[in-house]
Protein backbone atom coordinates (compact mmCIF):
# COMPACT_ATOMS: atom_id res chain seq x y z
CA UNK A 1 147.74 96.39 60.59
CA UNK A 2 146.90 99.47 62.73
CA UNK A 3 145.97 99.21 66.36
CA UNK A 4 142.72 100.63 66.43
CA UNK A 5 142.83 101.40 70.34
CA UNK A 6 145.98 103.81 68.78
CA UNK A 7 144.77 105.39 66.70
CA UNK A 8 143.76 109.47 67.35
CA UNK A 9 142.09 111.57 64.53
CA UNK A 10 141.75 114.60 67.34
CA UNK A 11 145.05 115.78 67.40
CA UNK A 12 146.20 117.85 64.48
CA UNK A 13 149.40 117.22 64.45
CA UNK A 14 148.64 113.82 62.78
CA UNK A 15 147.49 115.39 59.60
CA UNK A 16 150.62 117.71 59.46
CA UNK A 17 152.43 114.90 57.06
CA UNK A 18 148.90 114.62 55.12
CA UNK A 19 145.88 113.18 56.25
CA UNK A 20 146.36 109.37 58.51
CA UNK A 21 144.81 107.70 55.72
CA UNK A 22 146.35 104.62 56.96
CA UNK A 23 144.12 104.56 60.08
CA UNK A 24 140.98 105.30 57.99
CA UNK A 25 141.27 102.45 55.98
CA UNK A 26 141.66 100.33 58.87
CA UNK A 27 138.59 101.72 60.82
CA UNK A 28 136.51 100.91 57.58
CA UNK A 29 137.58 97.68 57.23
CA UNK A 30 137.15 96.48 60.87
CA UNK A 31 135.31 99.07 62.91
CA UNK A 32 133.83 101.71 60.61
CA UNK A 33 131.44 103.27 63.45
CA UNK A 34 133.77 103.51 66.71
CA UNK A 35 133.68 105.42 69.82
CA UNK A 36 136.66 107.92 69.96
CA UNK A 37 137.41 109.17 73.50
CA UNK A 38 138.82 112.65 73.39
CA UNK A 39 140.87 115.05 75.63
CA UNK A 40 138.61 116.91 78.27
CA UNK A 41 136.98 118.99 78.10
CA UNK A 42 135.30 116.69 75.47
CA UNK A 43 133.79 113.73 76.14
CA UNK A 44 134.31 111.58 73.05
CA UNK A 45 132.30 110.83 69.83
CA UNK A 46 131.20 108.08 67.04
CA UNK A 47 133.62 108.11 64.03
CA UNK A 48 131.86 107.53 61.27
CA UNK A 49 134.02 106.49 58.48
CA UNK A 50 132.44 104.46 55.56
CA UNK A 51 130.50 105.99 52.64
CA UNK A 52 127.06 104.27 53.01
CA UNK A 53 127.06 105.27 57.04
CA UNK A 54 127.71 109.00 56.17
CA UNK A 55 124.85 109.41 53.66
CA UNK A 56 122.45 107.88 55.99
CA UNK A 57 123.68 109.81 58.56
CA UNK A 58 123.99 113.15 56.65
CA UNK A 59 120.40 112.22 54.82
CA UNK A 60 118.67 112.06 58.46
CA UNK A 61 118.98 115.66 59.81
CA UNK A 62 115.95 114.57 62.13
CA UNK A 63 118.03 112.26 63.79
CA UNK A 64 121.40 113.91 63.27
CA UNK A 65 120.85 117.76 63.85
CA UNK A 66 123.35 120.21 63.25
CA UNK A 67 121.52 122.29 65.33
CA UNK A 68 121.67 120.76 68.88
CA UNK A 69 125.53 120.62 69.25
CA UNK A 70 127.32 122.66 66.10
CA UNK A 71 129.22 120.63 63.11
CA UNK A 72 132.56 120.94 64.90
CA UNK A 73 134.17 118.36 67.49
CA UNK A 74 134.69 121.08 69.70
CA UNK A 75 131.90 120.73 72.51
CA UNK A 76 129.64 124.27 73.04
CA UNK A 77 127.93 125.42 76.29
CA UNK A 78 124.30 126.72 75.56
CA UNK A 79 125.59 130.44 75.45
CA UNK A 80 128.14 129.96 72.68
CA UNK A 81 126.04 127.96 70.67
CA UNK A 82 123.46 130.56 70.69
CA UNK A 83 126.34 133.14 70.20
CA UNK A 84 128.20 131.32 67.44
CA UNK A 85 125.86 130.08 65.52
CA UNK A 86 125.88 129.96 61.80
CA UNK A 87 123.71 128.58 59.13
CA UNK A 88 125.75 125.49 59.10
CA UNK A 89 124.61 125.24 62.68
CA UNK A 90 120.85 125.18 62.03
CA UNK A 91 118.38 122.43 60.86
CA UNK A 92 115.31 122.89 58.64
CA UNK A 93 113.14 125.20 58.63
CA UNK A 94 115.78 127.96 59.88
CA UNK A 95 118.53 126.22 57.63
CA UNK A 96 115.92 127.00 54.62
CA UNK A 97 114.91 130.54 55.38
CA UNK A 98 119.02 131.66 55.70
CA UNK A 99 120.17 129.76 52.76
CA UNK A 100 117.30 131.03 50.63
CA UNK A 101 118.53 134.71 51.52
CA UNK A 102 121.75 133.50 48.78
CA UNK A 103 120.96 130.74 47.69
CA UNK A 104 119.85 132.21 43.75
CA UNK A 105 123.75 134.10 43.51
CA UNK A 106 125.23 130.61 44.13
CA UNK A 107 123.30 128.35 41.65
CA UNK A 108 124.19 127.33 38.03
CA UNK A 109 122.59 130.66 36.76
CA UNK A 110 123.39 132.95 38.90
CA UNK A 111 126.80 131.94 38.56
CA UNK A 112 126.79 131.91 34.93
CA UNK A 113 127.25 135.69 34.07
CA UNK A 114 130.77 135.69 36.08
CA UNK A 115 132.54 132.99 33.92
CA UNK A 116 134.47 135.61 31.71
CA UNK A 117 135.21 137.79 34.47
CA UNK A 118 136.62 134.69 36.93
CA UNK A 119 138.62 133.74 33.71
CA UNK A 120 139.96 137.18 33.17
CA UNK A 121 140.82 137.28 37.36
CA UNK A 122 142.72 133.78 36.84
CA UNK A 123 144.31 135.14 33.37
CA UNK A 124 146.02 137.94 35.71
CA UNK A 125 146.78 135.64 38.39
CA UNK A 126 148.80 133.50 36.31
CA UNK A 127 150.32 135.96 34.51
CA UNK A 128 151.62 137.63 37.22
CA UNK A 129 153.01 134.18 38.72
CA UNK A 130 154.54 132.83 35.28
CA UNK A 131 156.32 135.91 35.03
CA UNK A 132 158.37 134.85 38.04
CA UNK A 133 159.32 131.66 36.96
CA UNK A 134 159.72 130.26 40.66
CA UNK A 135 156.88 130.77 42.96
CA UNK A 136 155.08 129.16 46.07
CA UNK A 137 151.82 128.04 43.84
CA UNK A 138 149.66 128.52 47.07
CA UNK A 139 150.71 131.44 47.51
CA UNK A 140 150.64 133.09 44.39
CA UNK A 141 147.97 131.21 42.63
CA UNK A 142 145.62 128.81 44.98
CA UNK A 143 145.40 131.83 47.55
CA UNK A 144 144.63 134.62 45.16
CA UNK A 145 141.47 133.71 42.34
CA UNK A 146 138.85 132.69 45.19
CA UNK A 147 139.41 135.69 47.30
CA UNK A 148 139.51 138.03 44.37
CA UNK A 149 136.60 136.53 43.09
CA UNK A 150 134.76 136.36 46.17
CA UNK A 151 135.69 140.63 46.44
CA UNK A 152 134.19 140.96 43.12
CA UNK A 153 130.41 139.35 44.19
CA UNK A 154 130.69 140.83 47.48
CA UNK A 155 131.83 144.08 45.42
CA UNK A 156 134.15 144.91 48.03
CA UNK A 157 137.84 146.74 47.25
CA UNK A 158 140.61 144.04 45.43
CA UNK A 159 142.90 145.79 47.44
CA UNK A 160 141.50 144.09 50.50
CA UNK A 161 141.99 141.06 49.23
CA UNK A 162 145.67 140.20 51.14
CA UNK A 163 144.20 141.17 54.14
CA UNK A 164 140.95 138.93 54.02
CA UNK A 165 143.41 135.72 53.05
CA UNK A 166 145.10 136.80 56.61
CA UNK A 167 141.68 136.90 58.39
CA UNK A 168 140.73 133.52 56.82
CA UNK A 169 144.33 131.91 57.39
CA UNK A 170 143.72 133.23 61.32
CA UNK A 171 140.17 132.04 61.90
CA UNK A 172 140.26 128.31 59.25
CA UNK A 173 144.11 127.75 60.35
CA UNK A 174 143.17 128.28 64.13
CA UNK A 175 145.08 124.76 64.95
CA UNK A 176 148.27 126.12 62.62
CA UNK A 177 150.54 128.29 64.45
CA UNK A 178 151.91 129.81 61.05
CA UNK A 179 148.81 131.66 61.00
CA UNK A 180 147.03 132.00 64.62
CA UNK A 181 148.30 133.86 67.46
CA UNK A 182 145.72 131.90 69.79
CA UNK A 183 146.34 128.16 68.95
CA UNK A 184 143.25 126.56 70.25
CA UNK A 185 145.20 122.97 71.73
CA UNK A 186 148.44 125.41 72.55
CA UNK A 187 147.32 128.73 74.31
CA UNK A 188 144.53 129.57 76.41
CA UNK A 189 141.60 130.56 74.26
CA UNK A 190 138.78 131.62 77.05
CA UNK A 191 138.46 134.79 76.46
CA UNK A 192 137.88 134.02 72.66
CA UNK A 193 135.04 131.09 73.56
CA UNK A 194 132.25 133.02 71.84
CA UNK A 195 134.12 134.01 68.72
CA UNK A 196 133.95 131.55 65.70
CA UNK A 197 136.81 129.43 65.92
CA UNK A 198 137.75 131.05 69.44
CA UNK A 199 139.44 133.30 67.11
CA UNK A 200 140.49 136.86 67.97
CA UNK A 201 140.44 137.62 64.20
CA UNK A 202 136.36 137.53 63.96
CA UNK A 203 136.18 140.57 65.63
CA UNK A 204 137.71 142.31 62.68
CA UNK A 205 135.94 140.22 60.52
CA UNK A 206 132.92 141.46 61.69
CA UNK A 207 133.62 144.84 62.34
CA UNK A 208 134.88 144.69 58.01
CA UNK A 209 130.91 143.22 57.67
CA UNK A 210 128.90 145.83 59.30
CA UNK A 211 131.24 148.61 57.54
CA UNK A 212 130.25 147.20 54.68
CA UNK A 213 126.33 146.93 55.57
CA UNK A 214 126.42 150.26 56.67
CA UNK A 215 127.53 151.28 52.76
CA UNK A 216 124.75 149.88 51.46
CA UNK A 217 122.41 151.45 53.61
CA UNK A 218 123.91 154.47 51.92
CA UNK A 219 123.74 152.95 48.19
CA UNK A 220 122.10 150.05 48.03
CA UNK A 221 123.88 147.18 45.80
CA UNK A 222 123.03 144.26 43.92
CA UNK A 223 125.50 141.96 45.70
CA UNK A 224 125.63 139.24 48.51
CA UNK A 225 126.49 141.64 51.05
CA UNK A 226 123.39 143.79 50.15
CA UNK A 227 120.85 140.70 50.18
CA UNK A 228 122.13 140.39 54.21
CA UNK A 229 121.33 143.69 54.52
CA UNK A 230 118.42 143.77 53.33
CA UNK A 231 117.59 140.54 55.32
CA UNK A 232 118.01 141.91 58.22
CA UNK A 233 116.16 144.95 57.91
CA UNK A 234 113.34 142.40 57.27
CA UNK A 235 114.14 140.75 60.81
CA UNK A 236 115.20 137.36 59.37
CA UNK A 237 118.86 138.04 60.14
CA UNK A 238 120.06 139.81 63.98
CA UNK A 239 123.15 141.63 64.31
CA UNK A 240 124.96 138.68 65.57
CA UNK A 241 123.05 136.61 62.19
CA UNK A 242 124.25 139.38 59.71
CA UNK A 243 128.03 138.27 61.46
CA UNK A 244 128.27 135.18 61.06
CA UNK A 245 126.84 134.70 58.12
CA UNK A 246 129.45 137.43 56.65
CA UNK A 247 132.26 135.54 57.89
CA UNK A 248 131.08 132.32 56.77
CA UNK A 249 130.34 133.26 53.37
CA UNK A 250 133.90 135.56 53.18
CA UNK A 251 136.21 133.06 55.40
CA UNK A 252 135.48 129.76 54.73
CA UNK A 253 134.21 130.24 51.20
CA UNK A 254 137.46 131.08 49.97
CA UNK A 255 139.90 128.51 52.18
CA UNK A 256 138.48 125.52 50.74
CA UNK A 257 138.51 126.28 46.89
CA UNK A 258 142.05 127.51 47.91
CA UNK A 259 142.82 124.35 49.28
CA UNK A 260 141.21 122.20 46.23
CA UNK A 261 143.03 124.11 43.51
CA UNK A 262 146.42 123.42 45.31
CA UNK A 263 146.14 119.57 45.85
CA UNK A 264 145.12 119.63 42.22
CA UNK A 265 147.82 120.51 41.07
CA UNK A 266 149.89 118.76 43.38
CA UNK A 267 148.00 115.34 42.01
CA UNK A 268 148.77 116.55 38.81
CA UNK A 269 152.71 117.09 39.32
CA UNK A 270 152.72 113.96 41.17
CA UNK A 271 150.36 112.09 38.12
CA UNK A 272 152.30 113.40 34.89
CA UNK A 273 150.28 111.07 32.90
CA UNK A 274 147.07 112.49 34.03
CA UNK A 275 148.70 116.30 33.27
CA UNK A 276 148.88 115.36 29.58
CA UNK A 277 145.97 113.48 29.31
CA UNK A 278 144.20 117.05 30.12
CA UNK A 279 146.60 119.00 28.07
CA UNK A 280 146.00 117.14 25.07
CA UNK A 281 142.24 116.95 25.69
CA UNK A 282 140.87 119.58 27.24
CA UNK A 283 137.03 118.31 27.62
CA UNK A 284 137.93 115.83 30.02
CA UNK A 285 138.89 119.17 32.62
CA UNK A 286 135.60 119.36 33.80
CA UNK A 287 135.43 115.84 34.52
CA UNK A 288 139.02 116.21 36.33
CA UNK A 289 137.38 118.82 38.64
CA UNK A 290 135.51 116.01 40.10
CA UNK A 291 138.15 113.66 40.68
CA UNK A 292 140.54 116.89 42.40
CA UNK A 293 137.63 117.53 44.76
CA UNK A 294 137.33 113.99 45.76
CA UNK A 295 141.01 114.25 45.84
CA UNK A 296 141.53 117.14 47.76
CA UNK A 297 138.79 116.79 50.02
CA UNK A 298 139.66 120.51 51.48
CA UNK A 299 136.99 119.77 54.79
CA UNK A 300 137.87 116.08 56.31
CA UNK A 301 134.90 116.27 58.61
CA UNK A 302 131.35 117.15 59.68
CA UNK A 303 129.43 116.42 63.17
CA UNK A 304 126.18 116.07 64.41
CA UNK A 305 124.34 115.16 67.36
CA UNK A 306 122.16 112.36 68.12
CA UNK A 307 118.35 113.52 69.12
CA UNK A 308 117.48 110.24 69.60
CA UNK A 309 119.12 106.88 70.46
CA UNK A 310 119.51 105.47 67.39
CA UNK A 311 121.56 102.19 65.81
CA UNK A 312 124.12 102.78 63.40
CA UNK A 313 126.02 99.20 62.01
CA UNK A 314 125.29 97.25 65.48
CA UNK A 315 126.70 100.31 67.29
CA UNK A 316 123.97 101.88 69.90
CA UNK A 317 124.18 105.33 69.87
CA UNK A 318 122.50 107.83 72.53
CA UNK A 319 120.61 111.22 72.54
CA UNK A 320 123.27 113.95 72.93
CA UNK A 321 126.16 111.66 71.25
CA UNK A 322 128.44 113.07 68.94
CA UNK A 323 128.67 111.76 65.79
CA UNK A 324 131.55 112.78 63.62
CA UNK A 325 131.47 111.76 59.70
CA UNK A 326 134.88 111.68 58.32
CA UNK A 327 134.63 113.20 54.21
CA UNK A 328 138.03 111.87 53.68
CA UNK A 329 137.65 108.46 54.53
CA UNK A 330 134.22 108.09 52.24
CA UNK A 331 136.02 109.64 49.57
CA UNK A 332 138.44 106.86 49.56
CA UNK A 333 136.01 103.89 50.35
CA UNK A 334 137.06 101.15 47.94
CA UNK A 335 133.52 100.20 47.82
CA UNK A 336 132.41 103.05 46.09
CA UNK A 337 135.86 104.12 43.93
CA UNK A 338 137.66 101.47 42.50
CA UNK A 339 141.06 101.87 43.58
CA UNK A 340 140.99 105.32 45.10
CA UNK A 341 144.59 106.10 45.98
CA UNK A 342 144.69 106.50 41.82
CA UNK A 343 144.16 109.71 40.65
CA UNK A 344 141.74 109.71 37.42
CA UNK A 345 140.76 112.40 35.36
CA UNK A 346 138.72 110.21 33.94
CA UNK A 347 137.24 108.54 36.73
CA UNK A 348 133.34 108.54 36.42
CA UNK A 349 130.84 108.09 38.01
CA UNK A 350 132.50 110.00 40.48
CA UNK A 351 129.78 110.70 43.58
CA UNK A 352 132.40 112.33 46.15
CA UNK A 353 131.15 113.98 49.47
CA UNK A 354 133.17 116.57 49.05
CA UNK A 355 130.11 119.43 49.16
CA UNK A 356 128.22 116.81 51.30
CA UNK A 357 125.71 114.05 49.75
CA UNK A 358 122.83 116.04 49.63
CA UNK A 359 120.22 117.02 51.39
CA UNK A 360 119.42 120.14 53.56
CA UNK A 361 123.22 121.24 53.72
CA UNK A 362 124.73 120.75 50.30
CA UNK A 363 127.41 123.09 49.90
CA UNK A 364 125.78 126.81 48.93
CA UNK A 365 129.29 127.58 47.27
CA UNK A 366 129.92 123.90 45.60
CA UNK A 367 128.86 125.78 41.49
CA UNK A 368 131.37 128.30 42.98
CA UNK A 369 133.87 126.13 43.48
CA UNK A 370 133.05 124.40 40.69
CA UNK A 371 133.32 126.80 38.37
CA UNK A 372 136.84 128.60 39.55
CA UNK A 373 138.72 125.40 39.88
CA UNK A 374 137.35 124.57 36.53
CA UNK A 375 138.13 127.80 34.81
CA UNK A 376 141.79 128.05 36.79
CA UNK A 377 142.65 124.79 35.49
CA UNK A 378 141.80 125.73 31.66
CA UNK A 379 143.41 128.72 31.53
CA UNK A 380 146.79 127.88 33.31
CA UNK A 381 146.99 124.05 31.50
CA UNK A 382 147.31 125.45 27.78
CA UNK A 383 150.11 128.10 28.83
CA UNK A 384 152.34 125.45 31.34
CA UNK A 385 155.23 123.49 28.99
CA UNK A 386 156.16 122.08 32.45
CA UNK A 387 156.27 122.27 35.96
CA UNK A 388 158.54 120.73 38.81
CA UNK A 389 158.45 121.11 42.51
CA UNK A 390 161.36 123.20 44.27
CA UNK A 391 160.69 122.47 48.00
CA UNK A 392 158.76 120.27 49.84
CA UNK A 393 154.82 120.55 50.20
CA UNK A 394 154.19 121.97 53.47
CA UNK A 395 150.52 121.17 54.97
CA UNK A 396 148.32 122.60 57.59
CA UNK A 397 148.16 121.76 61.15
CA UNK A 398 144.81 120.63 61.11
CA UNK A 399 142.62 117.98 62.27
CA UNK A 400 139.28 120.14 60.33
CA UNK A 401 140.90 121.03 56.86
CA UNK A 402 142.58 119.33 54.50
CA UNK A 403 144.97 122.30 53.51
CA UNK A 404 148.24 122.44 51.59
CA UNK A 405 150.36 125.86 53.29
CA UNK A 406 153.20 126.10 50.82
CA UNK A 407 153.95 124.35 47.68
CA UNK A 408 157.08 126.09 45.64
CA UNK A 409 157.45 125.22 41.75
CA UNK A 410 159.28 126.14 39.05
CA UNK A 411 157.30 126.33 35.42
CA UNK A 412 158.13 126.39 32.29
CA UNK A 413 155.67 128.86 29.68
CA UNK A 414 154.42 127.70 26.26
């Protein structure tokens, strides 16, 4: 049995063998809300680790803002929150009037007249990585559909592409020193503390943005980058709006379908039985989509801030509290999924947190994701006669994503 007084979800390198789902299991069982102290500057926060207690928690935005302290455990001064904000990092009504500026290009619809071209991006992606035989799947195939898809709404240049995955690496991976320069727990980071992610790399991200703006100011587009633009002229988005919701919607909207396709198919190397059972039926793959994003769970966790003192299961929690909601615990609660260390393709009902529970900030990009992992997985299932790991699975250094770094294969063609 774990000693709870041991155990520390804030340091990342605790998730570098996978995530400590050891230690979640116990804190559900015997103390699913518990105060966490943390390493200064910080001062702590709830962990939140059962189903039930995130949906209430997630469900009350009133009481549990996103908007009074940020959705990261890192602790903001009043100029960087004003700085760094995003539209994660509002509540209603602002949360409404910047998701409605995308909102229509990420729904069911608006999605729907990019199925054959995402199918003909993952058609090239996987021929160009069968044709080697042996390759690092991550690299070759998990990395390389979301951010060429992503180019192709944003109608930005595919040759870009490489050099946005490096940008996203930098700024997501900020905990990883494979792919930041300015490790947030190992360097000194002060001079990055009102960059997203204290990371050097937004700069550049930003400075891509407004180059981009600036062309369709020219020509005018119908894309996602053009709608920004044309918010802002309208004064719903400032300059430092228009940034951050760039990088938002080109950063992090391509790590975490990155990181979902990957432990997909590592569940499905690991599961053989499950590989066939969606080989030799290939309806059930939409239903298999489901059960990888509750598997991969690619974001382990969300935080709010208490407005109000509030109870949550007998614990007493104050104004100004953080309250940190782990994903990948509730995706595993036993109370909800029978036996959840199975993977099941079949598994349903399958009501995963994955894009959140609902409410005010549902995932904009979850029909996105969706709809790539779901069209990656149909097109490379039919053409794979087998496929057999070469190296070990190497994952991030992370204590916010859930990501897989490196996963070499070898695969055999139909």
């Amino acid at each position: 049995m774990a000693d709870l007084d041991r155990i520390d979800l804030v340091d990342p390198d605790n998730y570098v063998g996978d995530a400590p789902f050891a230690w979640f299991d116990a804190l559900r069982r015997e103390r699913p809300v518990m105060w966490h102290e943390e390493p200064a500057p910080n001062h702590g926060f709830w962990s939140v680790t059962r189903y039930d207690d995130l949906v209430d928690v997630h469900m009350d935005w009133e009481t549990y803002s996103s908007e009074v302290g940020a959705v990261a455990l890192e602790e903001l001064d009043p100029e960087q929150l004003e700085v760094r904000r995003s539209m994660l990092e509002t509540d209603p009504p602002r949360h409404r009037d910047l998701r409605n500026i995308c909102n229509k290009r990420f729904t069911v619809r608006g999605l729907q007249p990019y199925e054959d071209f995402i199918r003909e991006i993952a058609r090239g992606v996987l021929d160009r990585a069968f044709a080697k035989g042996e390759f690092d799947f991550v690299m070759e195939i998990a990395k390389e559909l979301p951010i060429r898809f992503l180019c192709a709404i944003f109608e930005v240049p595919q040759d870009d592409a490489p050099m946005l995955i490096d940008w996203g690496d930098a700024m997501i991976g900020n905990q990883d020193p494979e792919y930041s320069a300015a490790v947030v727990d190992q360097v000194d980071t002060e001079e990055y503390r009102l960059l997203p992610f204290r990371s050097p790399i937004a700069r550049e991200v930003f400075a891509y943005g407004r180059r981009q703006r600036d062309l369709r100011l020219e020509e005018p587009q119908d894309d996602v980058i053009n709608a920004l633009t044309i918010a802002q002229q309208e004064g719903i988005l400032t300059e430092r709006d228009y940034d951050n919701y760039f990088s938002l919607l080109m950063i992090a909207g391509n790590e975490t379908t990155r990181h979902t396709i990957s432990h997909g198919m590592h569940a499905l190397m690991e599961n053989p039985d499950q590989l066939r059972l969606l080989q030799e039926d290939p309806s059930l793959i939409p239903n298999a989509v489901e059960e990888i994003l509750r598997w991969a769970t690619p974001v382990l966790h969300f935080r709010r801030t208490a407005t109000r003192d509030v109870e949550l299961r007998g614990q007493r929690i104050r104004a100004g509290d953080k309250v940190v909601t782990w994903y990948i615990s509730a995706n595993r609660d036993e109370t909800i999924f029978p036996d959840p260390y199975r993977f099941d393709v079949r598994r349903n009902p399958n009501p995963h947190v994955t894009f959140g529970p609902g409410g005010p900030h549902f995932c904009l990009g979850a029909h996105l994701a969706r709809l790539e992992t779901r069209v990656l997985f149909q097109e490379l299932l039919p053409r794979l006669a087998s496929i057999e790991p070469t190296g070990p699975v190497e994952r991030m250094r992370s204590n916010f994503v859930h990501g897989i770094k490196h996963m070499p294969v070898r695969v055999g063609a139909r």
